[in-house]
Every structure is written in C-alpha cells, then in structure tokens.
N, C-alpha and C. Protein backbone atom coordinates (compact mmCIF):
# COMPACT_ATOMS: atom_id res chain seq x y z
N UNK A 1 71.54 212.54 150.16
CA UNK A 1 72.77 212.94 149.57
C UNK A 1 72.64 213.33 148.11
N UNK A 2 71.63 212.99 147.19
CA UNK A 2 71.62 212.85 145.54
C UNK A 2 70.92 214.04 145.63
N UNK A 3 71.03 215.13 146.59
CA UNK A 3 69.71 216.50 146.68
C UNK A 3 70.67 217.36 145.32
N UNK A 4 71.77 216.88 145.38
CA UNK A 4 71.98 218.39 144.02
C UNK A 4 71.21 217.34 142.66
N UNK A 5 71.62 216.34 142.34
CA UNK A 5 71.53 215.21 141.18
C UNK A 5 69.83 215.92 140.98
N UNK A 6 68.81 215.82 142.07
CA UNK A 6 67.93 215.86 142.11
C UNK A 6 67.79 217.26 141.47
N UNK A 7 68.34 218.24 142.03
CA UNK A 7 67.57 219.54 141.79
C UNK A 7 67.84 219.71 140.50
N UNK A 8 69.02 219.41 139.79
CA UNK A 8 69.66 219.69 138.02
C UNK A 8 69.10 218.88 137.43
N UNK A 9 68.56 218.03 137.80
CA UNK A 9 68.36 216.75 136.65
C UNK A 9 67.76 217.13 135.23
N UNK A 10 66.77 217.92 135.55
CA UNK A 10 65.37 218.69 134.58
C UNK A 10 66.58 219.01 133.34
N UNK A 11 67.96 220.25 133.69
CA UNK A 11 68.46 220.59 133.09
C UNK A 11 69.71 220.02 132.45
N UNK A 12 69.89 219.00 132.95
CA UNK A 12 71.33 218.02 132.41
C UNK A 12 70.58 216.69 131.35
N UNK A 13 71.65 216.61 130.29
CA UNK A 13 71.70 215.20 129.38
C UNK A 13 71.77 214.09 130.43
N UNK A 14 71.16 213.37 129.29
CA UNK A 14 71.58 211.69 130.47
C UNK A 14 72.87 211.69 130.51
N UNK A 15 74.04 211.72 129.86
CA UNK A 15 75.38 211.78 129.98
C UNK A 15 75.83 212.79 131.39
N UNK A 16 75.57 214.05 131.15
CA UNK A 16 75.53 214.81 132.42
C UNK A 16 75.15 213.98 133.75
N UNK A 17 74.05 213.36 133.75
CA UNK A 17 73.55 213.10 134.67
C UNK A 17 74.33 211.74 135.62
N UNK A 18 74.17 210.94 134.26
CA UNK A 18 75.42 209.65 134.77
C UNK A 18 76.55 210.21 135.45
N UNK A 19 77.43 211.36 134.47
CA UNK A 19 78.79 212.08 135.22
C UNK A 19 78.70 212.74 136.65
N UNK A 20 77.81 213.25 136.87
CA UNK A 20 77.03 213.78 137.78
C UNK A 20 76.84 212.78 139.02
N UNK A 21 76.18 211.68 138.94
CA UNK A 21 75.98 210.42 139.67
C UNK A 21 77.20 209.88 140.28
N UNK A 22 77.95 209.79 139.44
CA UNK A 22 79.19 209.29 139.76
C UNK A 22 80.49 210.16 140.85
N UNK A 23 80.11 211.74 140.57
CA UNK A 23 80.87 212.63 141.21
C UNK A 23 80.54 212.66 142.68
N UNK A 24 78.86 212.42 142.31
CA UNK A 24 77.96 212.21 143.65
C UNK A 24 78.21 211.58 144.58
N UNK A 25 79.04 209.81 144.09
CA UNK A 25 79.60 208.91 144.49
C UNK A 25 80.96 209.76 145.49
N UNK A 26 81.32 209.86 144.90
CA UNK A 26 83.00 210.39 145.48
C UNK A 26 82.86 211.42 146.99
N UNK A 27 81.57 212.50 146.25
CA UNK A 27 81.46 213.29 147.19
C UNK A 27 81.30 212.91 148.16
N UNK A 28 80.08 211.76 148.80
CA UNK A 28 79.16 211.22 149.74
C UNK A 28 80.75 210.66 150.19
N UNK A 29 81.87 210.15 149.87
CA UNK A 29 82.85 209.28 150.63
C UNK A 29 83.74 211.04 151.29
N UNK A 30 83.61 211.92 150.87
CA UNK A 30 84.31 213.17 151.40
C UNK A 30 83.64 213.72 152.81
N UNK A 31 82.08 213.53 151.97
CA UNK A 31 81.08 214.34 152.95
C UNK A 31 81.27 213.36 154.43
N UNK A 32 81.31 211.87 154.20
CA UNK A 32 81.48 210.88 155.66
C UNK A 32 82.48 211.21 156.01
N UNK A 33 83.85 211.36 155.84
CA UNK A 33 84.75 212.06 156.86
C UNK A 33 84.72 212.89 157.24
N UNK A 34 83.37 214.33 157.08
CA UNK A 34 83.48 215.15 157.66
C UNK A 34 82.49 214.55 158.53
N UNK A 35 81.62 213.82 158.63
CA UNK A 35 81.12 213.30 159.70
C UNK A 35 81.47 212.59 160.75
N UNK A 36 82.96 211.79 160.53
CA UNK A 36 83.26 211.30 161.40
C UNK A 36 84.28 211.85 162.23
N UNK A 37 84.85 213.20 161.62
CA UNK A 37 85.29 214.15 162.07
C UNK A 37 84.26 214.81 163.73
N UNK A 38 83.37 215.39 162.82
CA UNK A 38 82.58 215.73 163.88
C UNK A 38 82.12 214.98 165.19
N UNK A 39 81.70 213.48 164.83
CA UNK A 39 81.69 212.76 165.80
C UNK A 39 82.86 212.19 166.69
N UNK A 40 83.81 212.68 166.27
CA UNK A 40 85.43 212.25 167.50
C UNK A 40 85.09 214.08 167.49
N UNK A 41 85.12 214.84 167.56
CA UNK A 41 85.49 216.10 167.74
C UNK A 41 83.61 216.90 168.61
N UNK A 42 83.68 216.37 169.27
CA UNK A 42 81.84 216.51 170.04
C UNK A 42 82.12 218.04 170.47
N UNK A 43 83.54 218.67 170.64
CA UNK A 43 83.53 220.16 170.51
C UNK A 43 83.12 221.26 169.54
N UNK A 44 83.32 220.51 168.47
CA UNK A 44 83.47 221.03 167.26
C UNK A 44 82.09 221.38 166.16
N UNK A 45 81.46 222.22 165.29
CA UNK A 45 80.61 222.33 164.26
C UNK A 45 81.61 223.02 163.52
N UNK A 46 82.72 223.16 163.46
CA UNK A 46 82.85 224.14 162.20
C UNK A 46 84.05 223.09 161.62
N UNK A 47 84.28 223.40 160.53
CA UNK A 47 86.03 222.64 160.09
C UNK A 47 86.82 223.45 158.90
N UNK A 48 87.40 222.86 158.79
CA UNK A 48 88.39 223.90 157.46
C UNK A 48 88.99 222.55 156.99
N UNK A 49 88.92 222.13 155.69
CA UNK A 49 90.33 221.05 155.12
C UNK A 49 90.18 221.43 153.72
N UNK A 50 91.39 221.12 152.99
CA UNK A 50 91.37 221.46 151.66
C UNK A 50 90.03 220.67 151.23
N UNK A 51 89.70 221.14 149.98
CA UNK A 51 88.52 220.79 149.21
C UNK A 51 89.49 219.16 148.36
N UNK A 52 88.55 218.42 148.21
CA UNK A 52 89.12 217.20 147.28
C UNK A 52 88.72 217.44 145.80
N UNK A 53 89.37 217.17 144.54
CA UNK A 53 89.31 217.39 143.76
C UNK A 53 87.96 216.91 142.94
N UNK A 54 87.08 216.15 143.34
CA UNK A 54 86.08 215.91 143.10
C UNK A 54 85.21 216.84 143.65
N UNK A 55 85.20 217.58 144.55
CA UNK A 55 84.40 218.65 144.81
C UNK A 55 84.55 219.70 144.13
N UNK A 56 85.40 219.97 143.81
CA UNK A 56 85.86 220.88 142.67
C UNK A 56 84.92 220.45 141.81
N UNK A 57 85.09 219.22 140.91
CA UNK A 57 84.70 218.97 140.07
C UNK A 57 83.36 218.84 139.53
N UNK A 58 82.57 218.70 141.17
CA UNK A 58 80.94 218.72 141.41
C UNK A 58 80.80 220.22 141.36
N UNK A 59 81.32 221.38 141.70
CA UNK A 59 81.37 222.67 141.57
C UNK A 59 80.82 223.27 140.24
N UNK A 60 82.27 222.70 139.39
CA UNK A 60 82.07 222.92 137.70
C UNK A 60 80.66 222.41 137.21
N UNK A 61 80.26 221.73 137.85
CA UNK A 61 78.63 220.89 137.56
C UNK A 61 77.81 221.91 137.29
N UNK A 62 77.85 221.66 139.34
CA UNK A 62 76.89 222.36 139.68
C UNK A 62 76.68 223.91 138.88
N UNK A 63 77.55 224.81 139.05
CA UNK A 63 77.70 226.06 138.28
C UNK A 63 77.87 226.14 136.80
N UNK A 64 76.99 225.10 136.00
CA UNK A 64 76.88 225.11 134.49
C UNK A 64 78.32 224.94 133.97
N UNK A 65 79.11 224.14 134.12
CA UNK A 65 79.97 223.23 133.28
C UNK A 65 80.83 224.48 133.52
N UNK A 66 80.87 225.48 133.89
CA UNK A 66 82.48 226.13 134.25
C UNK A 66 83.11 226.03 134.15
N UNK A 67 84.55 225.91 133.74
CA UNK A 67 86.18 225.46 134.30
C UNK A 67 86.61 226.01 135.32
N UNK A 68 86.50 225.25 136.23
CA UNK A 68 87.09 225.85 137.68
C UNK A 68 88.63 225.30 137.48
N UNK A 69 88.95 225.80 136.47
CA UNK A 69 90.70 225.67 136.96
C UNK A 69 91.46 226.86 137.70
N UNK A 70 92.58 225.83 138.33
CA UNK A 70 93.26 226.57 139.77
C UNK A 70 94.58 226.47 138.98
N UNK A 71 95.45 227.88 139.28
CA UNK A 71 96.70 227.95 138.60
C UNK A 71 97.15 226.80 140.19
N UNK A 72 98.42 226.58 139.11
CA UNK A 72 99.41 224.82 140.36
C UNK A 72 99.47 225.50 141.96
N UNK A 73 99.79 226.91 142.32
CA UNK A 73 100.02 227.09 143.82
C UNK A 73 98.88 227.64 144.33
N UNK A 74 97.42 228.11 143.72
CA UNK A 74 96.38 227.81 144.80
C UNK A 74 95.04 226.66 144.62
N UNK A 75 94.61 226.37 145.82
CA UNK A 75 93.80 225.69 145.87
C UNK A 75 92.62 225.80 146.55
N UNK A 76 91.19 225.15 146.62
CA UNK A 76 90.00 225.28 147.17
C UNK A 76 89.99 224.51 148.34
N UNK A 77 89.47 225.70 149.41
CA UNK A 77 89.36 224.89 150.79
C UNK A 77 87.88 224.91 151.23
N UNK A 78 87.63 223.86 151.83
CA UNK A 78 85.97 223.34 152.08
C UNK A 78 85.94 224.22 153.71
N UNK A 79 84.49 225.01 153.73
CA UNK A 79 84.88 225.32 155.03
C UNK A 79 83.22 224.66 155.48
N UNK A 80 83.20 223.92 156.54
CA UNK A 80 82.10 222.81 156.80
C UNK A 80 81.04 222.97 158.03
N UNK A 81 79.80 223.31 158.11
CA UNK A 81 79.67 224.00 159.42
C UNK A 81 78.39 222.62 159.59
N UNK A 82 78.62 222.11 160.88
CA UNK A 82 77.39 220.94 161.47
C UNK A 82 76.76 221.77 161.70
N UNK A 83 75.36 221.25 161.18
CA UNK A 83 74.29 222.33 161.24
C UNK A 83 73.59 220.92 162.70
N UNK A 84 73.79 219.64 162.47
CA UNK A 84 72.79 218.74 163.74
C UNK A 84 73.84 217.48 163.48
N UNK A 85 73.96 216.78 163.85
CA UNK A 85 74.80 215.41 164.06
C UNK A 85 74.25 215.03 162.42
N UNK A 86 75.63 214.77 161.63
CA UNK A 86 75.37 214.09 160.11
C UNK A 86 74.79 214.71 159.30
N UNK A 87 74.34 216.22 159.80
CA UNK A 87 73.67 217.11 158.59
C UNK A 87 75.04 218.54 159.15
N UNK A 88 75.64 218.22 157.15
CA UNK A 88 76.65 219.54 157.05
C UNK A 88 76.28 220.30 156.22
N UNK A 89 76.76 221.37 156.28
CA UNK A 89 76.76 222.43 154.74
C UNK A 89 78.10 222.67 154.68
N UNK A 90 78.50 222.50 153.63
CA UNK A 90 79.91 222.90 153.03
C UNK A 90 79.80 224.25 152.45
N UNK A 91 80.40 225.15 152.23
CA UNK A 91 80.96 226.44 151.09
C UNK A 91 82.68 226.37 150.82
N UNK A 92 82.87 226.53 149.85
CA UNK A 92 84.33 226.57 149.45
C UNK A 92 85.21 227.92 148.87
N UNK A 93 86.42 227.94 149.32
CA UNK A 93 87.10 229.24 149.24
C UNK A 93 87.80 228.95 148.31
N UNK A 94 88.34 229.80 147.10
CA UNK A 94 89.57 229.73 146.80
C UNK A 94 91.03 230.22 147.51
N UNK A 95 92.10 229.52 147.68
CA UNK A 95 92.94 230.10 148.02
C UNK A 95 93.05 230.85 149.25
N UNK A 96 93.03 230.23 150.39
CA UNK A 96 93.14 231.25 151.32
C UNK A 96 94.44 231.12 151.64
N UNK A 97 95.31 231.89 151.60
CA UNK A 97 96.56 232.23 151.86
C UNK A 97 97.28 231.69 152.63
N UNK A 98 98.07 230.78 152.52
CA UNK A 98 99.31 229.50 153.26
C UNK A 98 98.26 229.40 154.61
N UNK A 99 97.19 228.98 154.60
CA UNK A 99 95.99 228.88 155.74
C UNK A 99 96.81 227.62 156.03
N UNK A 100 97.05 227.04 157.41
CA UNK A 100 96.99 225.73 157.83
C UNK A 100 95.45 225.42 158.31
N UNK A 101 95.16 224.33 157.84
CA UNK A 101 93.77 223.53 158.03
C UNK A 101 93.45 223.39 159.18
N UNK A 102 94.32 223.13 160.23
CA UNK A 102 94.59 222.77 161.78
C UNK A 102 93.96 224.54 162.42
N UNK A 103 92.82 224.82 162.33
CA UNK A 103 92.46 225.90 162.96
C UNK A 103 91.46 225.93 164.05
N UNK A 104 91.29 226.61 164.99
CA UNK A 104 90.42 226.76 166.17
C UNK A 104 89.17 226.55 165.44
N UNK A 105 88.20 226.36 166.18
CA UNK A 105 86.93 226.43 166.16
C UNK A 105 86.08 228.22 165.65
N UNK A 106 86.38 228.78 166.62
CA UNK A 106 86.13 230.35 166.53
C UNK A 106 86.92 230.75 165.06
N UNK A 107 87.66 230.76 164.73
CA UNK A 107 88.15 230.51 163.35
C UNK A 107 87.60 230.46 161.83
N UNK A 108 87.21 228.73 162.14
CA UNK A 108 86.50 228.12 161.13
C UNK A 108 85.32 228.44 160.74
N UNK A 109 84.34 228.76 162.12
CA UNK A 109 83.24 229.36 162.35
C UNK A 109 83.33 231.17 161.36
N UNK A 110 84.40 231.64 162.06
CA UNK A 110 84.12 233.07 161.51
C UNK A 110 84.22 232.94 159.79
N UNK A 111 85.30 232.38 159.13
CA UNK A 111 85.60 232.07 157.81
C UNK A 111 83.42 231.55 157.26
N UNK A 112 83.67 230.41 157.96
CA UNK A 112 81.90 230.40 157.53
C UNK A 112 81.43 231.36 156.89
N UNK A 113 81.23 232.11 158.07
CA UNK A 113 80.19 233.32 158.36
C UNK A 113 80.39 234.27 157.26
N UNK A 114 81.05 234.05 157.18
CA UNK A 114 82.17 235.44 155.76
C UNK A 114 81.67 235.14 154.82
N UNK A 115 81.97 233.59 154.56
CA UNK A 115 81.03 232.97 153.03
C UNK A 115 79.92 232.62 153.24
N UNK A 116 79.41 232.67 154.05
CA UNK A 116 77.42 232.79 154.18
C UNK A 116 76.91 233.55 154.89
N UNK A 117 77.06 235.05 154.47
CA UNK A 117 76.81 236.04 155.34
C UNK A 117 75.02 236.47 155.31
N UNK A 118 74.48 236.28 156.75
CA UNK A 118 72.79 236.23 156.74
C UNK A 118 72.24 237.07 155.68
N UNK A 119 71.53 236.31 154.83
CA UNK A 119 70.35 236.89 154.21
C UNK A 119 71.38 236.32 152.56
N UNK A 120 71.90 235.58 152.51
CA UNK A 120 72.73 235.12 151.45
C UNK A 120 71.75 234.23 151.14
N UNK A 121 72.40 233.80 149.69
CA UNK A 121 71.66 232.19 149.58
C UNK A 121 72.39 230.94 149.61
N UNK A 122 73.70 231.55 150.41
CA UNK A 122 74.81 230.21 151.34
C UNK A 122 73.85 230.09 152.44
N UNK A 123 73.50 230.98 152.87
CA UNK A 123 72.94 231.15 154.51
C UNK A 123 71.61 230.60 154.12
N UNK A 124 70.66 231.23 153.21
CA UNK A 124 68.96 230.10 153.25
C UNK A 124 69.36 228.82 152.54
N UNK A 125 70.48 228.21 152.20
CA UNK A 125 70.54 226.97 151.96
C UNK A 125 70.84 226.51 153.45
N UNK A 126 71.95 226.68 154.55
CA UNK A 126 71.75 226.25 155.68
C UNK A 126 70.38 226.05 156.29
N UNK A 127 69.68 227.34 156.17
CA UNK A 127 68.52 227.01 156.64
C UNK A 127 67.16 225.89 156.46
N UNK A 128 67.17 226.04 155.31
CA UNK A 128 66.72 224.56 154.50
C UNK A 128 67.41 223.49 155.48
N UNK A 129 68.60 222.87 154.89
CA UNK A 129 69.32 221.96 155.70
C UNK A 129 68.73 221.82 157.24
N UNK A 130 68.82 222.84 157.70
CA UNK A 130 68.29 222.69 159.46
C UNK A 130 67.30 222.73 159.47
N UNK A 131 66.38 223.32 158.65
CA UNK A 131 64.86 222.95 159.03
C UNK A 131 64.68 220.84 158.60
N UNK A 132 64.81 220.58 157.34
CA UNK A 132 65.07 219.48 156.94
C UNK A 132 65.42 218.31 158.16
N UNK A 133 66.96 218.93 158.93
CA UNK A 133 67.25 218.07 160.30
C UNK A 133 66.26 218.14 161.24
N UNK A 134 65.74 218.60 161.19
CA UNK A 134 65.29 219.19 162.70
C UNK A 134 63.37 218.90 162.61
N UNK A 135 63.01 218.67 161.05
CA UNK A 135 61.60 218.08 160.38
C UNK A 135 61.96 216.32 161.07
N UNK A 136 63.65 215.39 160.66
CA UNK A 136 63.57 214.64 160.45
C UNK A 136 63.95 213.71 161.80
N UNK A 137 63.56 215.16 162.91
CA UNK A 137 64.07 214.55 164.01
C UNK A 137 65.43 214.39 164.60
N UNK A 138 66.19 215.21 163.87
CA UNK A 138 67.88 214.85 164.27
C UNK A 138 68.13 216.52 165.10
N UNK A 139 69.01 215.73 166.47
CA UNK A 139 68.79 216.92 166.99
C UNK A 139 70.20 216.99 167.38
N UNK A 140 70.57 218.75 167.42
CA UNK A 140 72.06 218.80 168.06
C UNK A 140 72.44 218.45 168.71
C-alpha cells in the first residue's frame, strides 16, 4: 500500500513525508471498501463512487503540491477497476455530470477505459499492478 510514499520519498521533506504517511493512512481505509465491495459483488471489476476527500488530497501530493481545488458543485469521482482479488487501480475524474454512482458494470468499465486509454501511463501502471498480482500469486 506505501508504493506511492515509496516512489516520492527521494523528492519530499521529512514533513512532506510524515503528511504523506498519514494521507496514506486514510487512503488504505478507502482503498478496503473498495475491496470489500468487490468481494460481495463476485460480478463485478469495475466501480464508480465519489472520490473521498483524502484522495483528493493524496492527488495534490502526488502531482507536486498542486491545489486541486473543486468550485462547491463539482466533484472527483474514483473510477476503480479489479485488476485480481484485492489488487485495484483507481483513476479519478473530475466532475462527471449529475453521474449517479449506482452504474452497470459495462459502464464503469467503459469510463475506465476512457481514462486509461492503451498505451497511456494510467494503462502501464495497471499493468505493473497485474504483473505484480499475478508475480505474487493472486489470481482472478
């Protein structure tokens, strides 16, 4: 789970890093409900739910201290694709338009695809991820 903490570290203050740690914290409690999502939902690899404000906030991190501020009526939605049982990749949208979260499968999936379109580096970070699952023995 600490794979972003890990990859920035070189370039963040210890202060960064502590803030960082801590966001890490929050995330890992976001990232398990999308796991336990998946596991009541044995139909399902794809999802759509709003983004939590701590992901946001790991965003601004991650992308060199940014201000990802959102005017008050839109917001960031996590779109979540199971790559193997407990291994996800997230990408996040701004604003997708009065979207209800409650969407089909074929759906969620296509939205994915949109934001990690092959030969992206949304899409070779999945790949990583699934090679990683699939090195560590975890299988769909």
């Amino acid at each position: 789970m600490g794979a972003v903490i890990s990859t920035l570290s070189s370039d963040l203050t210890r202060a960064d890093r502590r803030r960082l740690a801590r966001l890490q914290e929050a995330v890992d409690i976001i990232v398990e409900g999308d796991r336990r999502f998946f596991a009541r939902h044995h139909d399902r690899n794809h999802r759509l739910r709003l983004a939590a404000r701590v992901e946001v906030d790991m965003l601004r991190h991650v992308h060199g201290g940014e201000d990802v501020e959102l005017p008050t009526d839109e917001r960031f939605y996590a779109v979540v694709r199971q790559v193997a049982p407990g291994c996800q990749v997230r990408h996040f949208a701004p604003n997708v338009d009065g979207i209800d979260c409650d969407v089909p499968e074929s759906y969620a999936a296509a939205l994915f695809d949109h934001l990690a379109p092959a030969g992206s580096p949304a899409a070779d970070a999945e790949t990583i991820v699934r090679t990683l699952a699939k090195n560590a023995g975890v299988r769909r």
